[in-house]
Protein backbone atom coordinates (compact mmCIF):
# COMPACT_ATOMS: atom_id res chain seq x y z
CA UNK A 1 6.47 194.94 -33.23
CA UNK A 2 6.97 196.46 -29.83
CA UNK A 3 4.42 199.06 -28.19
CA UNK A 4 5.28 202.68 -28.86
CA UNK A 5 7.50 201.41 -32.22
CA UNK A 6 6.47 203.20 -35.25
CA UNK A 7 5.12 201.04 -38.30
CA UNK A 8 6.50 200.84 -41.38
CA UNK A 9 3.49 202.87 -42.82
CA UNK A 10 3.86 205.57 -39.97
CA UNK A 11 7.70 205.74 -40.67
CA UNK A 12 7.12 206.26 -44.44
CA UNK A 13 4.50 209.17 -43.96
CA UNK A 14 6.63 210.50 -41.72
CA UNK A 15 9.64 210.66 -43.74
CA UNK A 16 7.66 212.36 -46.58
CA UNK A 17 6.29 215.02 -44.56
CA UNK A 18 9.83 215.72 -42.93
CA UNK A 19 10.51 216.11 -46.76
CA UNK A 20 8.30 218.20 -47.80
CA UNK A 21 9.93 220.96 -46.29
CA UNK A 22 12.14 221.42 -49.42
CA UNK A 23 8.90 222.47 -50.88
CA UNK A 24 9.77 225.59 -49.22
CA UNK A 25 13.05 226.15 -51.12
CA UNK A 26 10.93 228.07 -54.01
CA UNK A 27 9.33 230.64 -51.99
CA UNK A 28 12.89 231.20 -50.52
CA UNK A 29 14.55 231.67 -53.68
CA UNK A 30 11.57 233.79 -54.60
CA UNK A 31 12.14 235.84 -51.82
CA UNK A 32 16.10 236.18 -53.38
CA UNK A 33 14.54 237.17 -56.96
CA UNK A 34 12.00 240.01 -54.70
CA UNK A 35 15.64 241.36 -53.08
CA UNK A 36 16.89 241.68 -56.48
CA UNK A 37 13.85 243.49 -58.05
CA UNK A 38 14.15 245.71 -54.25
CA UNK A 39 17.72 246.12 -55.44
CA UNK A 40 17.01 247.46 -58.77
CA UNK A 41 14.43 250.02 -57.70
CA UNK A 42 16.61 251.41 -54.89
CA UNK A 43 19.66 251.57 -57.66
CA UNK A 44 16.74 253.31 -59.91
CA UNK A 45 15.65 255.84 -57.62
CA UNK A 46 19.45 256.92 -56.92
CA UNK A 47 20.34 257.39 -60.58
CA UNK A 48 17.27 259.06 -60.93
CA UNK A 49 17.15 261.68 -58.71
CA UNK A 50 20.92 262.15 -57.61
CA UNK A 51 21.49 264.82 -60.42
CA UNK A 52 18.82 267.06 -59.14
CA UNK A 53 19.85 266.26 -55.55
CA UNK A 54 21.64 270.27 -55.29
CA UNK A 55 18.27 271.90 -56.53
CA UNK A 56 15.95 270.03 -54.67
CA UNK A 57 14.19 271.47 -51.54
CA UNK A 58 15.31 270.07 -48.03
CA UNK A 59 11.87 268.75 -48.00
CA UNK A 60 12.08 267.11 -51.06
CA UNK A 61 16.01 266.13 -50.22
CA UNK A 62 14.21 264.02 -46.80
CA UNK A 63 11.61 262.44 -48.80
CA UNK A 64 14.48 261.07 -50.81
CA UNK A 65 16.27 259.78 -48.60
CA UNK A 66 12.98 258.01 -46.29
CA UNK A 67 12.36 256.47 -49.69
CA UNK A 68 15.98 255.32 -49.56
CA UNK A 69 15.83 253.67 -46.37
CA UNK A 70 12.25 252.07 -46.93
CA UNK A 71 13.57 250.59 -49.53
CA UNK A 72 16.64 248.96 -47.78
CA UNK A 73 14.54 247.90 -44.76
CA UNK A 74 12.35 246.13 -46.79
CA UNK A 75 15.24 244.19 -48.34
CA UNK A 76 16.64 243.88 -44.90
CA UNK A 77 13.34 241.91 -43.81
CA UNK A 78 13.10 240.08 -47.17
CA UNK A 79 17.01 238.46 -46.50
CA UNK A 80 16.17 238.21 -43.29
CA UNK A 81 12.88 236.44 -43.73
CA UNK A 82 14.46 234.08 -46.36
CA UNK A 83 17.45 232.78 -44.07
CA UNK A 84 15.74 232.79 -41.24
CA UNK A 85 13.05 230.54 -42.69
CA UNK A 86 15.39 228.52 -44.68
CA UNK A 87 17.52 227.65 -41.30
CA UNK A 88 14.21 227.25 -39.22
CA UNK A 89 11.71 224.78 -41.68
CA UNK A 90 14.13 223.93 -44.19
CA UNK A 91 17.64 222.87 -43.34
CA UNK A 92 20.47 224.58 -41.55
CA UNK A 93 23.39 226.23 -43.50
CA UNK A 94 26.16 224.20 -42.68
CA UNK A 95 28.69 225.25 -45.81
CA UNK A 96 28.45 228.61 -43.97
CA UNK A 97 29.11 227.96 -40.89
CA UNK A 98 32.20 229.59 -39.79
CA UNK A 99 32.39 231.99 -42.79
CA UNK A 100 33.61 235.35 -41.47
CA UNK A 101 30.39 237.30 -42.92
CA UNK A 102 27.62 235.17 -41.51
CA UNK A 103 25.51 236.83 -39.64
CA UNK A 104 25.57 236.48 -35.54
CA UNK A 105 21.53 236.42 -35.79
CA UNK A 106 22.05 233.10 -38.54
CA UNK A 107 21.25 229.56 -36.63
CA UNK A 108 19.67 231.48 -33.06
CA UNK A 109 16.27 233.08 -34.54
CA UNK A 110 13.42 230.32 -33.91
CA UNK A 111 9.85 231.27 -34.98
CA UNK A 112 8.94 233.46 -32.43
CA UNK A 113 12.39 235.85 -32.90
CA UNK A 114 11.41 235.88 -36.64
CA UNK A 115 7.93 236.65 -35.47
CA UNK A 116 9.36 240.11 -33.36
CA UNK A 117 11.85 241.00 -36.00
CA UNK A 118 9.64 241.10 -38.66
CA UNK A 119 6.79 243.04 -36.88
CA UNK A 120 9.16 245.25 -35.54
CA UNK A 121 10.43 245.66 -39.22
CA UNK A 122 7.04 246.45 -40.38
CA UNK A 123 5.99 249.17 -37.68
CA UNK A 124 9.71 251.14 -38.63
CA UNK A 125 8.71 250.51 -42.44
CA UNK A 126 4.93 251.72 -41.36
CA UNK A 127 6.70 254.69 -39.26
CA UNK A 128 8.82 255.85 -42.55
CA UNK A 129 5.67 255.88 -44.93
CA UNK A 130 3.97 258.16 -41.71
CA UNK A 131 6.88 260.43 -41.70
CA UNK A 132 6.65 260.95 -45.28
CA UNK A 133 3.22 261.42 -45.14
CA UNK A 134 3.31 264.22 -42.39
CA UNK A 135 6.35 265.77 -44.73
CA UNK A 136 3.29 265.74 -47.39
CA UNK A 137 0.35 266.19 -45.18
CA UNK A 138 -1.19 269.78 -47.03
CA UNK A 139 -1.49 266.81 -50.11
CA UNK A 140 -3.48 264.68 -48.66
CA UNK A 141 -7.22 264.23 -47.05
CA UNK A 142 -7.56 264.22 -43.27
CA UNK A 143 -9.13 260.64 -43.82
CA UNK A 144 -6.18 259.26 -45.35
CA UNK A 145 -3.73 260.48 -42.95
CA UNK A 146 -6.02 259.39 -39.82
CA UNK A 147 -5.91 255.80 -41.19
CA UNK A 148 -2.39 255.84 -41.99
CA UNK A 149 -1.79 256.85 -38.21
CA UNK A 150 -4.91 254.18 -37.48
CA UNK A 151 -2.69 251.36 -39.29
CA UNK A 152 0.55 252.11 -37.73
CA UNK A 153 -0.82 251.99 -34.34
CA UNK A 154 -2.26 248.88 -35.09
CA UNK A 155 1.08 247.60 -36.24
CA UNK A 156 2.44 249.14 -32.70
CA UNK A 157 0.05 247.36 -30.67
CA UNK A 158 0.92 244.28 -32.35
CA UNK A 159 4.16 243.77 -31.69
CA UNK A 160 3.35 244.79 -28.27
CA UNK A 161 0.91 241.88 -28.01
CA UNK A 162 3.17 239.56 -29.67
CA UNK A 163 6.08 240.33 -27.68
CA UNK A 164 4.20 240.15 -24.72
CA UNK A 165 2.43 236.82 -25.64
CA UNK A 166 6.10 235.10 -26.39
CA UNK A 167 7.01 236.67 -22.94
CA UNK A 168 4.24 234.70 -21.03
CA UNK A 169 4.44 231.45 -22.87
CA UNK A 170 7.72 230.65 -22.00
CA UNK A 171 8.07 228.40 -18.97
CA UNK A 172 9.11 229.93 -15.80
CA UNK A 173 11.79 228.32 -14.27
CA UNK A 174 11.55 226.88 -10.85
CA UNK A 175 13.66 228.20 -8.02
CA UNK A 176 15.99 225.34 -6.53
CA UNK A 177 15.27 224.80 -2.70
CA UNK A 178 18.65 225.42 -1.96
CA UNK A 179 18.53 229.07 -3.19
CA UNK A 180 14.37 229.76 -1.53
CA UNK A 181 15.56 230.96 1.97
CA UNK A 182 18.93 229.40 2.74
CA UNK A 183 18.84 230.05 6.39
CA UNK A 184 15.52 228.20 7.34
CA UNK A 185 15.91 224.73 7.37
């Protein structure tokens, strides 16, 4: 066997941990079955609540409607999370490629991307439940809305760390010698 050839014992562990990705397929299709239950409560709180929707208070009327949109940004990051994954650890979606309705984002999110899109989907999820907490603040204890505000800045500085830390670790780029100073020689 030549020096730096893999072994047939070193090629078979390999292959089955290259496998076990599919293990992942589950908690994908899990993450389908959460969209549908998201699905179901957003449907739920619009039959719900649209026949009262002339009587209620503008108040009221907002808090609606911030429950509305928490609701679809959390299945936004739940799809998002789930094909994301799937293309990155699992396997890439080749029966879609090409299909008019794939998203741009499908096949160009690595890791870190997914890392920034789903913090930054957390701090505008965090930033909904804050405004509907100040909508609500006479109901609630000073304590609880100082660690709501505590949380959500934490969330903020975050994503400001992790955004900064994918900044730095990427590899600057030399400048060619050519384009330094072209007129000293």
């Amino acid at each position: 066997m030549a020096k730096g050839q893999p072994n047939s014992i070193e090629r078979g562990l390999e292959g089955l941990i290259f496998a076990g990705r599919w293990l992942m397929v589950p908690i994908y299709v899990g993450l389908l079955l959460i969209l549908a239950v998201i699905s179901v409560k957003f449907v739920e709180e619009l039959i719900l609540t649209m026949p009262s929707v002339l009587w209620m208070h503008e108040r009221d009327l907002v808090l609606f409607v911030l429950g509305l949109i928490d609701l679809a940004l959390l299945g936004s990051l739940t799809l998002m999370v789930a094909f994301a994954g799937y293309e990155n650890f699992v396997s890439k979606m080749h029966s879609i490629t090409g299909h008019e309705d794939r998203p741009d984002w499908m096949g160009h999110i690595d890791f870190s991307g997914l890392k920034l899109k789903l913090i930054s989907s957390i701090v505008a999820i965090s930033a909904i439940h804050l405004l509907r907490t100040f909508l609500n603040v006479s109901a609630l204890s000073k304590q609880d809305v100082g660690w709501q505000l505590a949380i959500h800045i934490g969330f903020v500085i975050s994503g400001v760390l992790l955004a900064l830390m994918d900044r730095f670790s990427v590899p600057s780029t030399p400048v060619a010698a050519s384009t330094k100073n072209p007129g000293i020689s």
